[in-house]
Protein backbone atom coordinates (compact mmCIF):
# COMPACT_ATOMS: atom_id res chain seq x y z
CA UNK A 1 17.11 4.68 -1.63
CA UNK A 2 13.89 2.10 -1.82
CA UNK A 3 14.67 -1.20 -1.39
CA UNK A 4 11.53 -2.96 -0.20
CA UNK A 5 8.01 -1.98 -2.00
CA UNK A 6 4.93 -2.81 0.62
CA UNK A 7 1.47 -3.74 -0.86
CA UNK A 8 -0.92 -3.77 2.05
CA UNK A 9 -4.06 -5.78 1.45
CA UNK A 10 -5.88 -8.25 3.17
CA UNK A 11 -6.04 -12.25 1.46
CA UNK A 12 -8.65 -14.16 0.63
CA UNK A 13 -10.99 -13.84 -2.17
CA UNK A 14 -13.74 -11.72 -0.24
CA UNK A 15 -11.71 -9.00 -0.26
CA UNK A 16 -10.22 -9.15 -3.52
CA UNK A 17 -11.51 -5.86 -4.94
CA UNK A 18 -12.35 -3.87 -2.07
CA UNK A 19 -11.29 -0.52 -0.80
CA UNK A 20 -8.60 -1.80 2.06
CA UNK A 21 -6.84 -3.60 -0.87
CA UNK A 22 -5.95 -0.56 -3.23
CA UNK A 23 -2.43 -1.43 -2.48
CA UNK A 24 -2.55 -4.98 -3.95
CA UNK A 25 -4.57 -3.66 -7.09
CA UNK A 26 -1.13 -1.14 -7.31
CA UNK A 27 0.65 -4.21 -7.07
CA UNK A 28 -0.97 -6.53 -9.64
CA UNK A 29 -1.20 -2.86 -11.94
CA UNK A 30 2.42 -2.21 -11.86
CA UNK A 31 4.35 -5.64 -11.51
CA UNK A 32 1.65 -7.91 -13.70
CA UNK A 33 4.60 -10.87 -14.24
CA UNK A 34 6.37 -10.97 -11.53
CA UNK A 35 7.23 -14.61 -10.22
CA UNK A 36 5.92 -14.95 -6.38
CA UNK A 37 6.75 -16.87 -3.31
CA UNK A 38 6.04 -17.78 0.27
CA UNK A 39 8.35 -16.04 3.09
CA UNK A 40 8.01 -13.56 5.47
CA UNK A 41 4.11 -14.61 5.77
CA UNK A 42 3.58 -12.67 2.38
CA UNK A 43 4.53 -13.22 -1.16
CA UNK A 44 7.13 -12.03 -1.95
CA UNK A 45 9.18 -11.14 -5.25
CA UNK A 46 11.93 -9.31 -7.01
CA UNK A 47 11.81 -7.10 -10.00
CA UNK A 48 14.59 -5.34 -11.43
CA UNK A 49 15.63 -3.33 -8.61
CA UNK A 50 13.11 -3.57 -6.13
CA UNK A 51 12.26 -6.40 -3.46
CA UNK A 52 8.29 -6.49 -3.48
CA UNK A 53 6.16 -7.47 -0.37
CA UNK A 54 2.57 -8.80 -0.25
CA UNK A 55 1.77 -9.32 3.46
CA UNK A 56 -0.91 -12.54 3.92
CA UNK A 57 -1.27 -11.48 7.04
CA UNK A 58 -4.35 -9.38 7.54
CA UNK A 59 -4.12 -5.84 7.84
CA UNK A 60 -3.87 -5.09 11.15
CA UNK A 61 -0.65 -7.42 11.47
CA UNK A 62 1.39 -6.76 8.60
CA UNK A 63 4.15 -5.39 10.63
CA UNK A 64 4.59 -8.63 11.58
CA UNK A 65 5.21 -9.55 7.71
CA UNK A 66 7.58 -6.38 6.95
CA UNK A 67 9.51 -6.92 9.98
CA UNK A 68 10.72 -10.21 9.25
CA UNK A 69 11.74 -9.03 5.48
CA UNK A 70 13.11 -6.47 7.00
CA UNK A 71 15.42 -8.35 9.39
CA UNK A 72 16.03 -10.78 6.62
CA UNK A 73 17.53 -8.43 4.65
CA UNK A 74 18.69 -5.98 7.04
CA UNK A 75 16.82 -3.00 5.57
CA UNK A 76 16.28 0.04 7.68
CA UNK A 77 13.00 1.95 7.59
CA UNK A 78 14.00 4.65 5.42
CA UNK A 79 14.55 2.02 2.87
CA UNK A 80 10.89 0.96 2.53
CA UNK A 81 7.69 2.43 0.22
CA UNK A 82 4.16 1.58 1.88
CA UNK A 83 1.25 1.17 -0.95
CA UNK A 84 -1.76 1.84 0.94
CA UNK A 85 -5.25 3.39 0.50
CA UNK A 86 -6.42 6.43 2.61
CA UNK A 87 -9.46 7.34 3.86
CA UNK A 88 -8.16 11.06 4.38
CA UNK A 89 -7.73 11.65 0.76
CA UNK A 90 -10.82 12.00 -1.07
CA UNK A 91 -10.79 8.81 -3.86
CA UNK A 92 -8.48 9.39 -6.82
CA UNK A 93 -5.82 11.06 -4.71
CA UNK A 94 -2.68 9.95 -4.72
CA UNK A 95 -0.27 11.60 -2.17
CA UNK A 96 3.70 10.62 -1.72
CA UNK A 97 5.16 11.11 1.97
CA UNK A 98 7.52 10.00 4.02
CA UNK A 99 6.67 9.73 7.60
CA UNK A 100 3.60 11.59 9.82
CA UNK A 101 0.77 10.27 11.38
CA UNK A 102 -0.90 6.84 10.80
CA UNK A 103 -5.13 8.37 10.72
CA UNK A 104 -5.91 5.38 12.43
CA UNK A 105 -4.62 3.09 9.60
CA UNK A 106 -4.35 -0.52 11.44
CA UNK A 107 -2.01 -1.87 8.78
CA UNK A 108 0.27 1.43 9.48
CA UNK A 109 -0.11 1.29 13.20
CA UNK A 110 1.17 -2.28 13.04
CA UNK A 111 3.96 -1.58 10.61
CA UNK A 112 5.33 1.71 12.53
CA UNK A 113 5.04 -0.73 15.72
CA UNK A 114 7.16 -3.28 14.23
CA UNK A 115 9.71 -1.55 12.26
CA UNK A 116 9.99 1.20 15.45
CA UNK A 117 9.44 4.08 13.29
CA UNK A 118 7.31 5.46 11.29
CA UNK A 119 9.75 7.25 8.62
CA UNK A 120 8.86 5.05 5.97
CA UNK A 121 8.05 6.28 2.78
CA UNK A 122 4.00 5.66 1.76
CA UNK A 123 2.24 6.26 -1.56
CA UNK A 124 -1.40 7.20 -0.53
CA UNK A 125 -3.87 6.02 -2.32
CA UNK A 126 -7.19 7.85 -1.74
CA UNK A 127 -10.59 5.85 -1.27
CA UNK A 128 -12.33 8.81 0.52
CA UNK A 129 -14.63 8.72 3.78
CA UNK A 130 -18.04 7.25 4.17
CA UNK A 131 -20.63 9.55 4.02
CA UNK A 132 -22.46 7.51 6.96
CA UNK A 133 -22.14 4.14 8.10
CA UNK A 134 -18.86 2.75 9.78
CA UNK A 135 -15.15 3.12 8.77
CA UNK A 136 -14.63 -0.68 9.08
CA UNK A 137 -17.54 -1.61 6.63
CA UNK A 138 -16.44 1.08 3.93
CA UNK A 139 -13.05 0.05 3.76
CA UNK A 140 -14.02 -3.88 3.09
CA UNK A 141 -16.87 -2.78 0.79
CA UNK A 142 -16.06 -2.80 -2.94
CA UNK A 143 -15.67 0.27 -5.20
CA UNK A 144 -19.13 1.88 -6.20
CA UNK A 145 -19.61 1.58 -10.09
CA UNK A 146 -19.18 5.17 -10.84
CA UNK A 147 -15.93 4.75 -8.88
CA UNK A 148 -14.40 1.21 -10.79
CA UNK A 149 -14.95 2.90 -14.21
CA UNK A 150 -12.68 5.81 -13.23
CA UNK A 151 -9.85 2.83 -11.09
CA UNK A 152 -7.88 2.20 -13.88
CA UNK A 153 -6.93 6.09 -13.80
CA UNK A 154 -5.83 6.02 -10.62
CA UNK A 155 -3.82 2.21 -10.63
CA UNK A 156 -2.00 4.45 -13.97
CA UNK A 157 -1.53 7.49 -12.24
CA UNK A 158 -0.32 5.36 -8.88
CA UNK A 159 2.10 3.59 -11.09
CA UNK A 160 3.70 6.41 -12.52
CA UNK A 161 4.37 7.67 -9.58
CA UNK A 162 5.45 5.03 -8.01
CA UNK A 163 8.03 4.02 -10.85
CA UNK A 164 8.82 7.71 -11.83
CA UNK A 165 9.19 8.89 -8.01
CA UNK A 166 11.01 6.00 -6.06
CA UNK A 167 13.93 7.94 -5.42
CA UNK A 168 12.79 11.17 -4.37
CA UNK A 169 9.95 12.86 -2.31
CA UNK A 170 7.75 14.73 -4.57
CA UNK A 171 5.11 17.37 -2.90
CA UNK A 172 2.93 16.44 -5.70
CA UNK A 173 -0.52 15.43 -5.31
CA UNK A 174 -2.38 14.07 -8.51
CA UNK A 175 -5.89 14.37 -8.60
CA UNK A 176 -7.93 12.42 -10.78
């Protein structure tokens, strides 16, 4: 059963909108009045039956952040949901999985290296791949206007998943 809910972003207002946050705009979509505070170096809150985790660390150290909830806590890894966008889904995709590989995600790499295992559950949210240019600019660009007209489809469909889901591993893909 989920216990912990992980919203990987990165903080600070430049980044606010981009791609590499589409698990903070999950966050702010599905939870909108949720009371936040400082621990764990992430905000942190509690809804009705979830624990929810904002890592303020930047991506490529939020491990560090889920670790210490974790240990806190004393969750195990099977007990923990990872929101996180996906540059191997094409955008609008929204894939639920537990475990497999990391596609050279930095804020999964650092999470599977910190919790020792990577048999989390993660809700994929798909940004797609640049058609040229580098990986690391795409991710911390923002949404194209074509694409932010069609985001509040996607934060919807994410959310209904991620409520309706939390207890099981659908195979289902929704494709918006």
């Amino acid at each position: 059963m989920v216990k912990l809910l992980v919203f990987l972003g990165n903080p600070g207002k430049a980044y606010i909108k981009t791609r590499h946050n589409a698990g903070w705009m999950v966050c702010d979509h599905t939870h909108p009045y949720v009371s936040w505070s400082e621990k764990f170096h992430s905000l942190v809150a509690q809804d009705a039956s979830k624990r929810l985790l904002k890592p303020q660390t930047f991506m490529n150290e939020s491990g560090r952040a889920v670790r210490a909830c974790m240990d806190f806590y004393n969750y195990s890894a099977e007990e923990i949901l990872v929101v996180h966008d996906d540059l191997e889904l094409p955008y609008g995709t929204i894939r639920m999985q537990q475990g497999g590989g990391m596609q050279g995600h930095n804020g999964l790499k650092s999470i599977k290296t910190h919790v020792g295992s990577d048999q989390f559950l993660r809700l994929r949210i798909g940004i797609g791949r640049p058609k040229h240019g580098s990986v690391a600019s795409f991710v911390l660009q923002r949404f194209t206007e074509e694409e932010e007209i069609t985001l509040p489809l996607i934060l919807d469909s994410a959310k209904t998943m991620l409520l309706d889901n939390i207890k099981s591993l659908p195979a289902t893909n929704i494709l918006i």
